[in-house]
Protein backbone atom coordinates (compact mmCIF):
# COMPACT_ATOMS: atom_id res chain seq x y z
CA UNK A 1 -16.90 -27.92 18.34
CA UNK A 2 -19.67 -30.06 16.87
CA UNK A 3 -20.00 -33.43 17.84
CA UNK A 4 -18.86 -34.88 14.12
CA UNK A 5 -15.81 -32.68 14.61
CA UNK A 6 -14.76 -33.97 18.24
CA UNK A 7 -15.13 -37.35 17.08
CA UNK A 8 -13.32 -37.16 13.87
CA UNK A 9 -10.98 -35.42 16.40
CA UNK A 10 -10.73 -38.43 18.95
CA UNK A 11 -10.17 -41.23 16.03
CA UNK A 12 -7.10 -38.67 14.44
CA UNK A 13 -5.87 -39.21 18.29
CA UNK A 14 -6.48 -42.93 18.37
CA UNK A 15 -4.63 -43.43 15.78
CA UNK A 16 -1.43 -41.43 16.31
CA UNK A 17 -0.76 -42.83 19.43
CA UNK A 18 2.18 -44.77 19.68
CA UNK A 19 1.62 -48.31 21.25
CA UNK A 20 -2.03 -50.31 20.96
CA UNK A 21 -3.22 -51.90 24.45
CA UNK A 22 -2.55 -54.91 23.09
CA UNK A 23 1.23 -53.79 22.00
CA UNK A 24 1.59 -51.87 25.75
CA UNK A 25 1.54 -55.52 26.94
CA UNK A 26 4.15 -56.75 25.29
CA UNK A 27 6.23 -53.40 25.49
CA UNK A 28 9.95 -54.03 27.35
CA UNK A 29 10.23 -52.31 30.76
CA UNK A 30 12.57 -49.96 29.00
CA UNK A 31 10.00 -48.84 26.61
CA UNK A 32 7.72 -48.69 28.92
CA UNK A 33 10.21 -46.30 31.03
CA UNK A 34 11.01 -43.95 28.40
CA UNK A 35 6.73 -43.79 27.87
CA UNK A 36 6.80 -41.83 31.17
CA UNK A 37 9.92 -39.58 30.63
CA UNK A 38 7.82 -38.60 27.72
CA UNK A 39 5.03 -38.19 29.26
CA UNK A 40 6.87 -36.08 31.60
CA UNK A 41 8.16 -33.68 28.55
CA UNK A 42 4.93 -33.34 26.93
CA UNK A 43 3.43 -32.27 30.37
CA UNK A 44 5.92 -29.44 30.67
CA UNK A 45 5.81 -28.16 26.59
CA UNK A 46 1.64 -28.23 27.46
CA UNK A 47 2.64 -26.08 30.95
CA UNK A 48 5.00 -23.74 28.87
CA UNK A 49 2.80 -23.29 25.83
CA UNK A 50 -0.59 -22.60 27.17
CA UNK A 51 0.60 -20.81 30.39
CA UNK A 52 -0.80 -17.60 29.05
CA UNK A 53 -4.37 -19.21 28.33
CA UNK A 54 -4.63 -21.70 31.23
CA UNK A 55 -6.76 -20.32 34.55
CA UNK A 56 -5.23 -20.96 37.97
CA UNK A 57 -7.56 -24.36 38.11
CA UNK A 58 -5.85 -25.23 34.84
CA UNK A 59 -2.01 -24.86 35.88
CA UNK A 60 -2.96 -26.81 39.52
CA UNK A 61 -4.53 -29.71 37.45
CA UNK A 62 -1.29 -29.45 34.65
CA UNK A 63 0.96 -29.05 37.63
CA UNK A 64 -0.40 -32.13 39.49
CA UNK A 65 -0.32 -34.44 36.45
CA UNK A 66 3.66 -33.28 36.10
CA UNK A 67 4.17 -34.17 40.00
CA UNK A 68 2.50 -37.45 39.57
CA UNK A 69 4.18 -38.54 36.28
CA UNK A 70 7.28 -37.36 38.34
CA UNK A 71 6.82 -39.38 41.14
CA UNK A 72 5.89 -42.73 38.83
CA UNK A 73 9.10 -41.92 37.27
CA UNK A 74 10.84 -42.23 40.70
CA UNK A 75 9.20 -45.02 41.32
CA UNK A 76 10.71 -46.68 38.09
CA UNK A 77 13.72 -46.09 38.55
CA UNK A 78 14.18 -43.06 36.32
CA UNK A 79 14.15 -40.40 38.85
CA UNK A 80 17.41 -38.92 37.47
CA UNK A 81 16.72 -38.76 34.17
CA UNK A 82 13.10 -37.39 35.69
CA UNK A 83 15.00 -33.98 37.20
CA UNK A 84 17.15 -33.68 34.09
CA UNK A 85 14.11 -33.14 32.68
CA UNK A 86 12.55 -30.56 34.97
CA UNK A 87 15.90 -28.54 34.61
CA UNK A 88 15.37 -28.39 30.97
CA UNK A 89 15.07 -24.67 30.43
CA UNK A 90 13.21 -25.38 26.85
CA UNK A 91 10.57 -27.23 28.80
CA UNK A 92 10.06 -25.65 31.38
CA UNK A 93 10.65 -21.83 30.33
CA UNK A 94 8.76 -19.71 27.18
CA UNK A 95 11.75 -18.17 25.05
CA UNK A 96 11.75 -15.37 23.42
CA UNK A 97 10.97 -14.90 19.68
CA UNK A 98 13.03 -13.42 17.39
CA UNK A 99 12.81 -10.16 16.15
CA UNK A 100 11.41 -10.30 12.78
CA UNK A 101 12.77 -7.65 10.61
């Protein structure tokens, strides 16, 4: 990746995210709540998706982010919601594809 294409790459990411700094600091605890349960999700779609490509340094790292987002959603209050994520088979297990005919 060239250095035009990683930045052009960075500024497409700054500008899908969700919430500015300036907006995180007026965000409602709720909102702010739901920010790590989605954080959470994205972890484990990132875990289940690149499993295949990611080196055993790679899943510790992945796996250490998902324990730490799980734990600061414990500590929020969200700790149920938290597991119903982790039993989420679609997040946290690589389906099948159909059979294409």
């Amino acid at each position: 990746m060239t250095m035009s294409n990683a930045r052009a790459s960075r500024d497409k990411t700054t500008k899908d995210r969700k919430l500015t700094l300036p907006e995180v600091r007026q965000a409602t605890k709720d909102q702010l709540r739901e920010g790590y349960l989605q954080r959470l999700r994205r972890l484990l779609r990132l875990r289940r998706d690149h499993f295949e490509e990611l080196n055993e340094q790679g899943l510790r790292l992945l796996d250490r982010s998902i324990f730490a987002t799980y734990c600061d959603c414990i500590d929020i209050g969200r700790g149920n919601e938290a597991r119903d994520v982790l039993k989420d088979v679609r997040l946290t297990v690589s389906l099948p594809k159909p059979y294409k005919r």
